[in-house]
Protein backbone atom coordinates (compact mmCIF):
# COMPACT_ATOMS: atom_id res chain seq x y z
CA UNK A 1 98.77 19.41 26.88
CA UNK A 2 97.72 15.90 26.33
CA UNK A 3 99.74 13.39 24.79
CA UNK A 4 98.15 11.67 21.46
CA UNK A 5 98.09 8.47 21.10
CA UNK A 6 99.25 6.45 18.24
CA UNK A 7 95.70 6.07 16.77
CA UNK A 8 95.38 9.58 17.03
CA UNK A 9 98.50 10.80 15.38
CA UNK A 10 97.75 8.30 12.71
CA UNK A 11 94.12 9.90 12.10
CA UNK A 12 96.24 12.95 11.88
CA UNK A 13 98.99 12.36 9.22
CA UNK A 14 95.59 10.96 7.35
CA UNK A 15 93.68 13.88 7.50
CA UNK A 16 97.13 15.58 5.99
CA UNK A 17 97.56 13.30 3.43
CA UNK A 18 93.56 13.87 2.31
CA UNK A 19 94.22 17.84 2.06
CA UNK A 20 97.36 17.47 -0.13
CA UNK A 21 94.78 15.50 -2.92
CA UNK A 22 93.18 18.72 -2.81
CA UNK A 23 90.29 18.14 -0.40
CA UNK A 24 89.10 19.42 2.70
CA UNK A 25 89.85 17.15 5.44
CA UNK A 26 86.88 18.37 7.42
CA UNK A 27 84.18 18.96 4.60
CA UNK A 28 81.79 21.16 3.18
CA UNK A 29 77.97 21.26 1.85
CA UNK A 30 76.79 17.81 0.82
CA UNK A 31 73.20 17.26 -0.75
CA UNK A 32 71.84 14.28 0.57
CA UNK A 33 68.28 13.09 -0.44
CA UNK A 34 67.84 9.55 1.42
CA UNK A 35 68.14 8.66 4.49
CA UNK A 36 68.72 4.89 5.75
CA UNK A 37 65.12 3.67 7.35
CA UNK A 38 64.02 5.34 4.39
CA UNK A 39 65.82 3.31 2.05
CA UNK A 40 65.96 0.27 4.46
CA UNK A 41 61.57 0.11 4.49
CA UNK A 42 61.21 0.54 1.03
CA UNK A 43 62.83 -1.93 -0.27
CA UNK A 44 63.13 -4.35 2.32
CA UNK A 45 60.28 -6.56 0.86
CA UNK A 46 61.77 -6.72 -2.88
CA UNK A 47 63.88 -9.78 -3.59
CA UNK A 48 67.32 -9.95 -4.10
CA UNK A 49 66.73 -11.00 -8.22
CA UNK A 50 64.28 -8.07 -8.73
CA UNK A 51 66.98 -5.56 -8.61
CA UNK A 52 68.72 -6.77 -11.24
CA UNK A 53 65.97 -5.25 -13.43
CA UNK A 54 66.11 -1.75 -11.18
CA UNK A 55 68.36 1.36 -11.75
CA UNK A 56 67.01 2.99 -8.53
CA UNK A 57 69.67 5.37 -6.87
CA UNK A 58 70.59 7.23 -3.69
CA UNK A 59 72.37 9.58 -2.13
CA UNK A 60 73.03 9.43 1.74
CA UNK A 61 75.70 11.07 4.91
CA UNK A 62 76.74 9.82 7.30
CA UNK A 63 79.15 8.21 9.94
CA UNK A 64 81.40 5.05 9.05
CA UNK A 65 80.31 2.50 11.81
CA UNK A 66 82.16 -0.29 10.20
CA UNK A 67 84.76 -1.43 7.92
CA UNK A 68 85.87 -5.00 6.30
CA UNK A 69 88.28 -4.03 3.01
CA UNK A 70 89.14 -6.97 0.96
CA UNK A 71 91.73 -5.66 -1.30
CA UNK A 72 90.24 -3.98 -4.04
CA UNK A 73 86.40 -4.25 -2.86
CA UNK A 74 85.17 -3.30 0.70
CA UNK A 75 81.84 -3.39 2.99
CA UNK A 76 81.50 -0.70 5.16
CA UNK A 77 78.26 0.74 6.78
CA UNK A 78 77.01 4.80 7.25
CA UNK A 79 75.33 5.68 10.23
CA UNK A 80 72.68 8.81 9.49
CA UNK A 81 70.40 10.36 12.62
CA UNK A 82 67.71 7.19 11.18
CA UNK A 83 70.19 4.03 11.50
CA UNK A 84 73.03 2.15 9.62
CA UNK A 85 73.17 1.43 5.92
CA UNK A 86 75.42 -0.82 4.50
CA UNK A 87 77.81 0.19 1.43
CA UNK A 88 79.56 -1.83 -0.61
CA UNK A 89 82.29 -0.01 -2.87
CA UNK A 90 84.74 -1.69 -5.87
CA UNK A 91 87.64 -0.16 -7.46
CA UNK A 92 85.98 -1.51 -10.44
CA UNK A 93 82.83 1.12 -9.59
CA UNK A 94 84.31 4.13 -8.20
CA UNK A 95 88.40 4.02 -9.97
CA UNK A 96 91.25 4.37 -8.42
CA UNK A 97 91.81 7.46 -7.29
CA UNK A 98 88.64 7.42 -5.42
CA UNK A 99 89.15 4.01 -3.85
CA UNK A 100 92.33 5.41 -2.64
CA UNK A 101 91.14 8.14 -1.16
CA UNK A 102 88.62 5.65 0.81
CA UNK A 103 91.28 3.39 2.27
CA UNK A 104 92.12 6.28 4.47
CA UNK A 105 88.84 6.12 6.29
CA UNK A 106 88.38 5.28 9.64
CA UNK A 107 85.61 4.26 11.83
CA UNK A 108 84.27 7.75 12.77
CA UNK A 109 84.94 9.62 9.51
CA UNK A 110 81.69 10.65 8.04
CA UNK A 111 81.41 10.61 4.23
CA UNK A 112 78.90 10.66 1.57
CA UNK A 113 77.68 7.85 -0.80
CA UNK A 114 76.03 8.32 -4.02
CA UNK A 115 74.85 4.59 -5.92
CA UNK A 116 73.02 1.80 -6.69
CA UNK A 117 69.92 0.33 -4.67
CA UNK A 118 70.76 -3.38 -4.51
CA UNK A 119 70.11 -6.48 -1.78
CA UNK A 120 72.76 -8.98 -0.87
CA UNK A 121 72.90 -12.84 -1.30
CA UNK A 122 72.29 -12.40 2.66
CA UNK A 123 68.89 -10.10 1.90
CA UNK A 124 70.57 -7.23 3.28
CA UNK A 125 69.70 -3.94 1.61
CA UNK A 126 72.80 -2.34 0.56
CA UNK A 127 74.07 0.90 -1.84
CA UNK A 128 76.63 -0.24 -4.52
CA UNK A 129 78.89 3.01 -3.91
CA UNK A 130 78.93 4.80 -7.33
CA UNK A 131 80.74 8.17 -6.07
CA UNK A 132 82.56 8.06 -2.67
CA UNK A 133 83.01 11.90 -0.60
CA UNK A 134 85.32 12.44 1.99
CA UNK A 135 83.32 14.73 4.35
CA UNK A 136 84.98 15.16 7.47
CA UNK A 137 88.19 13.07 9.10
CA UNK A 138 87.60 11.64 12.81
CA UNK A 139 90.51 12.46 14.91
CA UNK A 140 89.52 10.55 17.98
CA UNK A 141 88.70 6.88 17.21
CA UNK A 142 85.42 5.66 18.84
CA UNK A 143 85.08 3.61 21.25
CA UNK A 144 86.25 0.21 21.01
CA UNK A 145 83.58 -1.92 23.29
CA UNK A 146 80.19 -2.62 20.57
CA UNK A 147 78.09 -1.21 23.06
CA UNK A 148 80.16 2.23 23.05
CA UNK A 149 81.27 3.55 26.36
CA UNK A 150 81.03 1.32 29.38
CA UNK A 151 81.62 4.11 31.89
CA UNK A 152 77.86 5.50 32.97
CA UNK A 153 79.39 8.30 34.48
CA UNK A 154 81.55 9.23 30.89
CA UNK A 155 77.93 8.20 28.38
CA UNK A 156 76.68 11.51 30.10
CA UNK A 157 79.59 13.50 30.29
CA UNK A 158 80.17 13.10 26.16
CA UNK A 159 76.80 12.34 25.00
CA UNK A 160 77.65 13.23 21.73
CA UNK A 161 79.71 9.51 21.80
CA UNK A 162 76.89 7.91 23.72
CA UNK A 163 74.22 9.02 20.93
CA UNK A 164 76.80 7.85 18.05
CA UNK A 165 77.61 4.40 19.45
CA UNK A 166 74.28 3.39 21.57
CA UNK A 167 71.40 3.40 19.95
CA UNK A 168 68.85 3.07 22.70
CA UNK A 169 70.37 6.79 23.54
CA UNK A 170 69.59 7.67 20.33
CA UNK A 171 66.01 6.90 20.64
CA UNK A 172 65.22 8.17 23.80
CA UNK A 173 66.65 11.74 22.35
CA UNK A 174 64.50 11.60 19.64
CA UNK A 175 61.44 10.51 21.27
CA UNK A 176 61.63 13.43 24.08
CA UNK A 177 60.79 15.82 21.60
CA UNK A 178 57.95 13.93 20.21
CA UNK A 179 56.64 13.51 23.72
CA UNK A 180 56.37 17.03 24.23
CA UNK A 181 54.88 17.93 20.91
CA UNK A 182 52.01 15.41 21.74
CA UNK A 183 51.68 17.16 24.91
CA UNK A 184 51.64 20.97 22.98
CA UNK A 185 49.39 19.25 20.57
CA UNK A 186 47.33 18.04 23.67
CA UNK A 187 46.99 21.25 24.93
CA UNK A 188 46.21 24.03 22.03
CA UNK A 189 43.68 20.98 21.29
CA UNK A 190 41.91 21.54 24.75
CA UNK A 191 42.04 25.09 24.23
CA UNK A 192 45.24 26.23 25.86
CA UNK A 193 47.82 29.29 24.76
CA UNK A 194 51.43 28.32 25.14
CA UNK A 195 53.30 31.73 26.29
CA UNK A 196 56.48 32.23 27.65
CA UNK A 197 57.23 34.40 31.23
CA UNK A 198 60.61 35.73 32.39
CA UNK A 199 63.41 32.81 33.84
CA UNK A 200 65.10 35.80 36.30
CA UNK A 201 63.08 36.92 39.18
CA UNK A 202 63.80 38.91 42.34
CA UNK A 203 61.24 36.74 44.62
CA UNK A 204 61.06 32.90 45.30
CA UNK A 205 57.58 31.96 44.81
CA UNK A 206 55.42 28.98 43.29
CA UNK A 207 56.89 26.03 45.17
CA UNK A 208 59.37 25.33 48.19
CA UNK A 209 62.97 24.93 47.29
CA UNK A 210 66.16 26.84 47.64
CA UNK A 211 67.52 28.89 44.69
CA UNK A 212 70.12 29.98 42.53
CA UNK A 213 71.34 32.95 43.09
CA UNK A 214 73.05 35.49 40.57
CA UNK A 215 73.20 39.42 39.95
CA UNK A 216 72.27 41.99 37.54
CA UNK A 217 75.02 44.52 37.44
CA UNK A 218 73.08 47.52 36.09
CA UNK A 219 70.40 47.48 38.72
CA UNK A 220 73.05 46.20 41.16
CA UNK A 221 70.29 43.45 42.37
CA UNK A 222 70.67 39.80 43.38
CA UNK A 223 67.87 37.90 41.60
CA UNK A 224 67.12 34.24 41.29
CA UNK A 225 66.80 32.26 38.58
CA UNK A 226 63.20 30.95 38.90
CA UNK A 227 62.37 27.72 40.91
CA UNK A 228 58.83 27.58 39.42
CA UNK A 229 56.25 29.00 36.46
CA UNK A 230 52.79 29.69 38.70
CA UNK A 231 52.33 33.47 39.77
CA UNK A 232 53.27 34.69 36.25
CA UNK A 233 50.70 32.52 34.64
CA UNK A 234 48.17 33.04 37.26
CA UNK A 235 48.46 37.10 36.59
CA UNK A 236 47.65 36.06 32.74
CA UNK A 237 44.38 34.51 34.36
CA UNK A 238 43.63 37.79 35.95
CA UNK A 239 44.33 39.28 32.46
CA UNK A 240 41.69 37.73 30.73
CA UNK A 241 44.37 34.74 28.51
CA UNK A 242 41.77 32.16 30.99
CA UNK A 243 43.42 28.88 29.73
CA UNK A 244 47.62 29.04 29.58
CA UNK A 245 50.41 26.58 29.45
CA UNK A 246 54.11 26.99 29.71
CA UNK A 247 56.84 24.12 29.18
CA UNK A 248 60.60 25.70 30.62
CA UNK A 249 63.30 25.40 32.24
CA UNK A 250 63.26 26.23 35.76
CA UNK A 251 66.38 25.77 38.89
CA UNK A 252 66.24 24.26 42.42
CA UNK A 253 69.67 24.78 44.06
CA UNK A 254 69.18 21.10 45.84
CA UNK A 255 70.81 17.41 45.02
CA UNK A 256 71.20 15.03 42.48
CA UNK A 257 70.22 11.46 42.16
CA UNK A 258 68.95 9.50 39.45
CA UNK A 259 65.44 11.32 39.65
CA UNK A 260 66.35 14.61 40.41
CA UNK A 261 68.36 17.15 38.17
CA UNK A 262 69.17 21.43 39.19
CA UNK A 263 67.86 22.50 35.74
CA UNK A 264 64.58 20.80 34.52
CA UNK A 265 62.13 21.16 32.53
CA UNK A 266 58.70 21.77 34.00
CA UNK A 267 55.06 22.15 32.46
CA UNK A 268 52.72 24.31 34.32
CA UNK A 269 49.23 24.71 32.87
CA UNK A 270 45.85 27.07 34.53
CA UNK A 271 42.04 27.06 33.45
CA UNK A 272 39.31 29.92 34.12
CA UNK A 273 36.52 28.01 35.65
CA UNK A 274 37.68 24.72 36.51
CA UNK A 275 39.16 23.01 39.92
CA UNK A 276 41.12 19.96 40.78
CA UNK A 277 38.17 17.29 39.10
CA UNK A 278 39.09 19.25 35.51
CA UNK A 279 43.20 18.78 36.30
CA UNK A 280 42.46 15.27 37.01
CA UNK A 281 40.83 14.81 33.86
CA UNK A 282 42.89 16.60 31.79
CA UNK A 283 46.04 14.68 33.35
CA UNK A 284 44.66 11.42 32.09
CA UNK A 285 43.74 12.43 29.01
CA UNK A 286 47.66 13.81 28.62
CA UNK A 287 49.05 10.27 29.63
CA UNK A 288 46.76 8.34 27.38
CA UNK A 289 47.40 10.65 24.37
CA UNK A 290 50.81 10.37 24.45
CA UNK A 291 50.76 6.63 25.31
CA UNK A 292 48.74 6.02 22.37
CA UNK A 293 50.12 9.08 19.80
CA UNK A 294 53.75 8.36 20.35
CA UNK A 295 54.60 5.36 22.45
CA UNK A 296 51.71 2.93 20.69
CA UNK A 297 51.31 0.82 24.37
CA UNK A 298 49.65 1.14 27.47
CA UNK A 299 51.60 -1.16 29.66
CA UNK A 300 55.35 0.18 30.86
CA UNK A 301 58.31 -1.46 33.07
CA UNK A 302 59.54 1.53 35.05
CA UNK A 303 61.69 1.08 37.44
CA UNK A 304 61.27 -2.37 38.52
CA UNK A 305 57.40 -1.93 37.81
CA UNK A 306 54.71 -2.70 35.74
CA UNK A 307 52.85 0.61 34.74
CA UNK A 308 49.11 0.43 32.99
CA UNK A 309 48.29 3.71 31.91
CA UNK A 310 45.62 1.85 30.44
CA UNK A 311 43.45 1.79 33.17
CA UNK A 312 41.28 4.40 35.12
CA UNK A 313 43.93 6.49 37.36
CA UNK A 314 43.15 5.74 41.26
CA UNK A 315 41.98 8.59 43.40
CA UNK A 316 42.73 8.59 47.27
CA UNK A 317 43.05 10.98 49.88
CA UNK A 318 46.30 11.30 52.14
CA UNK A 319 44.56 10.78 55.22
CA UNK A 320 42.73 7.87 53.71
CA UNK A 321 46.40 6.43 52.59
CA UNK A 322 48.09 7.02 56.09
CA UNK A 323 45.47 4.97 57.72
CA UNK A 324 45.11 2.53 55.48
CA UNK A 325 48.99 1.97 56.44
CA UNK A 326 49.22 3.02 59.54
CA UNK A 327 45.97 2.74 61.23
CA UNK A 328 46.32 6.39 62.45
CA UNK A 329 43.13 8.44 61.17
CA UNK A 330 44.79 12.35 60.82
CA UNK A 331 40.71 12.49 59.55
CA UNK A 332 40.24 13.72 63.63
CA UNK A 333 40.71 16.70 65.36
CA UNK A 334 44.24 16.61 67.07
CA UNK A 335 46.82 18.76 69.03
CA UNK A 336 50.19 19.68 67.54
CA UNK A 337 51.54 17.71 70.87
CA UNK A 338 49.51 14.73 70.27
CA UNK A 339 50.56 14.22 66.50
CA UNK A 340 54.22 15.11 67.74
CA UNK A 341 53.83 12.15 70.04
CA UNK A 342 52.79 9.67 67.28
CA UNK A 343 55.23 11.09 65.20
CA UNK A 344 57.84 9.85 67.94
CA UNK A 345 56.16 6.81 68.33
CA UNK A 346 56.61 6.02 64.51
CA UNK A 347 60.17 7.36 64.48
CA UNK A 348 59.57 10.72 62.35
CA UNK A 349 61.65 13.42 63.45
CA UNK A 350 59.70 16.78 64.28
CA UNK A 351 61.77 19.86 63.08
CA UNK A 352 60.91 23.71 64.91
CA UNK A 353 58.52 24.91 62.02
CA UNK A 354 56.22 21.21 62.03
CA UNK A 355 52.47 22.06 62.33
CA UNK A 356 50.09 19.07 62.76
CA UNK A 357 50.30 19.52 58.68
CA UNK A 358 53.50 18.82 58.26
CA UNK A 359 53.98 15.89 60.68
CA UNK A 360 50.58 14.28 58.67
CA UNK A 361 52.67 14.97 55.08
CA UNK A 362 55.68 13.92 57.19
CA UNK A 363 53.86 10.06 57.87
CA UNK A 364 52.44 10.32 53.92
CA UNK A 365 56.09 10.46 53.29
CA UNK A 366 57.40 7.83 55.37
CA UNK A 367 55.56 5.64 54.91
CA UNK A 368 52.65 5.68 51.78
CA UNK A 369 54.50 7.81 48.95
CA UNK A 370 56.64 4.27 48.01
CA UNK A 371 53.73 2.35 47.55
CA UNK A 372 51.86 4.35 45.43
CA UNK A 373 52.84 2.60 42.20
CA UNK A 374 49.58 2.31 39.82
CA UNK A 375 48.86 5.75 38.53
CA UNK A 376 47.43 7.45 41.67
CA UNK A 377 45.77 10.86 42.05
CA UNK A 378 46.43 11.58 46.02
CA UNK A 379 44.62 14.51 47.49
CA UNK A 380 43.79 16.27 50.03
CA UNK A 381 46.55 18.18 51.34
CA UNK A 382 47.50 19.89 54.59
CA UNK A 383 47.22 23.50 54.34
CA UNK A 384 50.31 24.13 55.76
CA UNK A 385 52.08 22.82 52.90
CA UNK A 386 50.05 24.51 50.48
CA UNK A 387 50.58 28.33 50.68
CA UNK A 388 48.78 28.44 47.28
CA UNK A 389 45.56 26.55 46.98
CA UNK A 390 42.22 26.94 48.37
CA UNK A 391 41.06 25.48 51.18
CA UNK A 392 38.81 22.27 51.49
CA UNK A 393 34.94 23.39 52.33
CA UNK A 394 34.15 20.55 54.59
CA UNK A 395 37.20 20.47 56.33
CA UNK A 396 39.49 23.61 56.22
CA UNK A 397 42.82 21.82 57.58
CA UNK A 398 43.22 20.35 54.24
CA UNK A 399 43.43 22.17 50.84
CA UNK A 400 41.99 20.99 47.19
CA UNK A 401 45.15 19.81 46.15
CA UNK A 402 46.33 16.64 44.05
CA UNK A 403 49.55 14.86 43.48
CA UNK A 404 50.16 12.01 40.52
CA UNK A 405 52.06 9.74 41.91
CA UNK A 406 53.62 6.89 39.83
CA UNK A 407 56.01 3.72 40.74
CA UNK A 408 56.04 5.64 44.01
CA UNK A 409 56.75 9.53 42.21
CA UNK A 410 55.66 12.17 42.19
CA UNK A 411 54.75 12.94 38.58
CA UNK A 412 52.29 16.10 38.55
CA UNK A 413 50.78 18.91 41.32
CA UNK A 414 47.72 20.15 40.78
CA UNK A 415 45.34 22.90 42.96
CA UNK A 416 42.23 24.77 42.77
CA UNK A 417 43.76 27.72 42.94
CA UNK A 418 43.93 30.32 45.61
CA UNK A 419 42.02 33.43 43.98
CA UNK A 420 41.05 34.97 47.63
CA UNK A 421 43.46 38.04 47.98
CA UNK A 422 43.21 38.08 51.52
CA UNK A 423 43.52 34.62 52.39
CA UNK A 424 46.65 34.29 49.92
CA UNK A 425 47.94 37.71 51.92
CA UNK A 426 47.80 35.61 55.04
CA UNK A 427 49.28 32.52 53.52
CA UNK A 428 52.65 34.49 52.40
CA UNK A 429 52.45 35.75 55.97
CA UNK A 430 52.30 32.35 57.45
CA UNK A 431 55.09 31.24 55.12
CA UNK A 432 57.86 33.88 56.20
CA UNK A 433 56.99 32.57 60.31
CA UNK A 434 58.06 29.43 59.01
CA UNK A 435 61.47 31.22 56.97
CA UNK A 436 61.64 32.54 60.66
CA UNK A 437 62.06 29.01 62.45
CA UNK A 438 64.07 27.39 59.82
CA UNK A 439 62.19 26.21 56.73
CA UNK A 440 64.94 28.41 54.45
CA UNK A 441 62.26 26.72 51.33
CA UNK A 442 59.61 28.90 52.28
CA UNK A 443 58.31 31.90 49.90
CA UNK A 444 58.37 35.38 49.55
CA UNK A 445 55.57 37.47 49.77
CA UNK A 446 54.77 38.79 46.51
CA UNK A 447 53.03 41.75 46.33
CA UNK A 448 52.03 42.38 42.99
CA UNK A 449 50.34 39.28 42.58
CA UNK A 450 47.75 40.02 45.59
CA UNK A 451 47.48 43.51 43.90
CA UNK A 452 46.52 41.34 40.70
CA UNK A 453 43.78 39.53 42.64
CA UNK A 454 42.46 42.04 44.00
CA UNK A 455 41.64 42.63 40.11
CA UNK A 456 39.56 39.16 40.29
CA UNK A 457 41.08 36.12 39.06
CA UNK A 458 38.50 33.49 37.92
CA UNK A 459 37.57 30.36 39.70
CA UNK A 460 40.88 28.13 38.22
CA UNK A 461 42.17 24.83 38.52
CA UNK A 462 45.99 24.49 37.89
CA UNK A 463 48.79 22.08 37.30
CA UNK A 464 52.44 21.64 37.02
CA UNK A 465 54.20 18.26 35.50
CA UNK A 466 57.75 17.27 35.78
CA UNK A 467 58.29 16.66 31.98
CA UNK A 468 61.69 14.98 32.45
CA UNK A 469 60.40 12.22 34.93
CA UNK A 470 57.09 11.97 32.45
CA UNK A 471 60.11 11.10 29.74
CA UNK A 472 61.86 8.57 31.82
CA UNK A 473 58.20 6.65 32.40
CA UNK A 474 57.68 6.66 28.48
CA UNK A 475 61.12 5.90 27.79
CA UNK A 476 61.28 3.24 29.91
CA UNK A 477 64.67 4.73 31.58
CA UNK A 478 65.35 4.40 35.13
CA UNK A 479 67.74 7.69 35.87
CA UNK A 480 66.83 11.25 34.80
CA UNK A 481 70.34 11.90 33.71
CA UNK A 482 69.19 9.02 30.50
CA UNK A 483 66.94 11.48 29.47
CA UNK A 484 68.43 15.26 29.84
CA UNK A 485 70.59 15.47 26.31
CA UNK A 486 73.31 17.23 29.06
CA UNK A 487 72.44 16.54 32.94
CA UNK A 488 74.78 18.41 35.64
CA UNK A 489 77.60 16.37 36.53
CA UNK A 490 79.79 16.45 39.55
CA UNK A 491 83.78 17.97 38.19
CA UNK A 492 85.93 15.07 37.59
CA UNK A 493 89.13 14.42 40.25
């Protein structure tokens, strides 16, 4: 058991001493009707001699940030989910029972004010305190630092004391939501149904990564949780829904950094009758809506760069990028051992499964993805790395496939989708040679879903976003962890 401090056997005897007057150390219902922006942006314009002449009132909750008591009068200020308001409260206002039973609050304590509307000498709005209410007693005092805790490693392991003491926390976890609102309001505006498809699944399909595995006990069978939203949503294609959307959680069983997370949210979104030209569009549309809907700017410092979603997005291919970096054009006809020898000659290491695909998304990695920092649709793909999307017309080594990259991310994937039953057959073949000689990321075959093209599934273009690294660019915030409410953290020593 842990030893309490002095502080906290203090906050203790207090919370004792407010149940023998009868109340409730820890609170009950409270009906507030303000709120502290509220308050703060209507009357922040009136002068300090106007309210003389007002009687306006209001009621507000929250958290005591700060306390200065001066004997018989005090200042203190109530921190609500929309800022601080300051409070000033007189034994002269309140009496003195009251006033006693506020010298036993703390910083922490949350409590309800009822009173006047007034402005201080200062011009700070302010509530004369006309009825004080003990709500709830803080055991633990906050921390002591202005800026709340100084630890990165502890603001995400108790974010609920990050979000009381740091206010740029605070905002972030309010505008998430609002992001993805704009982006449901985005989408049911363009004529997409949001629908929901199952989280457990006994096959790894939709992207490359290694799972998490766990077990049903009545069926006695190991399943996954899922590692991507596509072959569900594609079979709601095939079922006539033509234009769906999901926004979940989904579970790569891979490491952690300050871009990557296990559990993140994803967006995945497929259209009847359109191809990678109609994802493009609709991708810049998304950025500028919420840019202008939520954010109100164009221009962003992520990461050490200057963003302009502003602008028309770029559009290059990858073989395009490599040689406008390296000079090697992967344009022409090669053998596997003559891209294995540039590969060595440009120090990229070859593993047993590499195709002359992979070693070209291999040099793309090495050495264009980095550089990529204006808003850049890359496309273009190898097919070998793209079990899922058709292949090119002119050129059948490469797929109709897009990337978004940003500040040198990846923010968004987008195909025209495979629909050909027998060419996707011989893709999921191809994929379990590579499980074969390796590449434990490669996926399952799944069945069903060529039974459900066989069906026909229209002519589609599809997309998937990584909605937590669309947050940090809007949120200016440079680690993934600053915008997860509750990122995985490593056990504490």
């Amino acid at each position: 058991m842990r030893e309490l401090t002095d502080q906290e056997i203090a906050r203790r005897e207090k919370a004792e001493k407010i149940r023998s007057l009868g109340i409730d150390p820890f609170g009950e219902k409270f009906e507030r009707t303000d709120y502290a922006a509220d308050i703060k942006e209507k009357y922040s314009d009136i002068e300090h001699d106007a309210f003389e002449s007002m009687d306006d009132t209001a009621t507000i909750a929250g958290r005591i940030m700060f306390i200065r008591k001066m004997g018989k009068a005090s200042f203190f200020s109530v921190q609500d989910k929309t800022g601080k308001m300051q409070v000033y409260i007189s034994i002269n206002d309140i009496g003195e029972e009251a006033y006693n039973l506020f010298k036993t609050a703390d910083l922490g304590d949350i409590v309800g004010v009822y009173g006047k509307i007034m402005k201080t000498r200062t011009g700070e709005v302010t509530i004369k305190c006309l009825k004080y209410t003990h709500l709830v007693k803080a055991l633990r005092p906050l921390p002591e630092k202005f800026h709340g805790l100084t630890d990165i490693e502890e603001r995400y392991r108790r974010r609920y004391v990050d979000l009381i003491m740091n206010e740029e926390s605070k905002k972030v976890a309010f505008m998430r939501p609002k992001i993805i609102r704009c982006i449901q309001n985005y989408m049911d505006g363009k004529g997409f149904t949001e629908v929901e498809t199952p989280v457990l699944t006994t096959l790894l399909t939709g992207a490359s990564a290694r799972p998490f595995v766990t077990h049903h006990n009545t069926q006695d069978l190991d399943m996954y949780l899922r590692i991507a939203l596509e072959l569900p949503l594609k079979r709601l294609l095939v079922g006539g829904m033509e234009a769906v959307y999901e926004i979940g959680r989904v579970f790569r069983n891979e490491g952690m950094d300050p871009k990557h997370n296990p559990e993140f949210t994803l967006m995945e979104a497929y259209l009847a009758y359109s191809d990678l030209e109609g994802m493009m569009d609709l991708t810049e549309g998304m950025y500028k809506s919420i840019a202008e809907n939520v954010v109100g700017k164009t221009i962003y410092n992520w990461c050490g760069n200057e963003i302009d979603l502003g602008k028309p997005f770029k559009r290059v291919s990858m073989v395009e990028a490599i040689k406008e970096k390296t000079g090697i054009d992967f344009k022409a006809e090669m053998t596997l051992d003559e891209a294995k020898e540039l590969a060595s000659k440009h120090n990229i290491e070859v593993e047993d499964h590499f195709s002359v695909g992979h070693i070209i998304n291999a040099f793309f990695e090495k050495y264009v993805e980095e550089t990529l920092i204006e808003p850049t649709f890359l496309y273009g793909h190898p097919v070998e790395i793209s079990p899922l999307t058709k292949k090119n017309k002119q050129d059948p080594r490469f797929v109709d496939r897009f990337e978004l990259f940003i500040g040198g991310k990846e923010f968004a994937n987008a195909y025209t989708e495979l629909n050909d039953p027998i060419d996707q057959l011989e893709r999921f073949e191809d994929q379990l040679k590579e499980r074969n000689l390796g590449n434990d990321e490669a996926n399952d075959i799944d069945y069903d879903f060529i039974e459900a093209l066989e069906y026909g599934m229209p002519p589609a273009g599809g997309i998937g976003y990584g909605i937590d690294r669309l947050c940090m660019l809007f949120t200016e915030s440079d680690s993934i962890r600053d915008v997860i409410l509750f990122p995985t953290m490593k056990e504490r020593k």
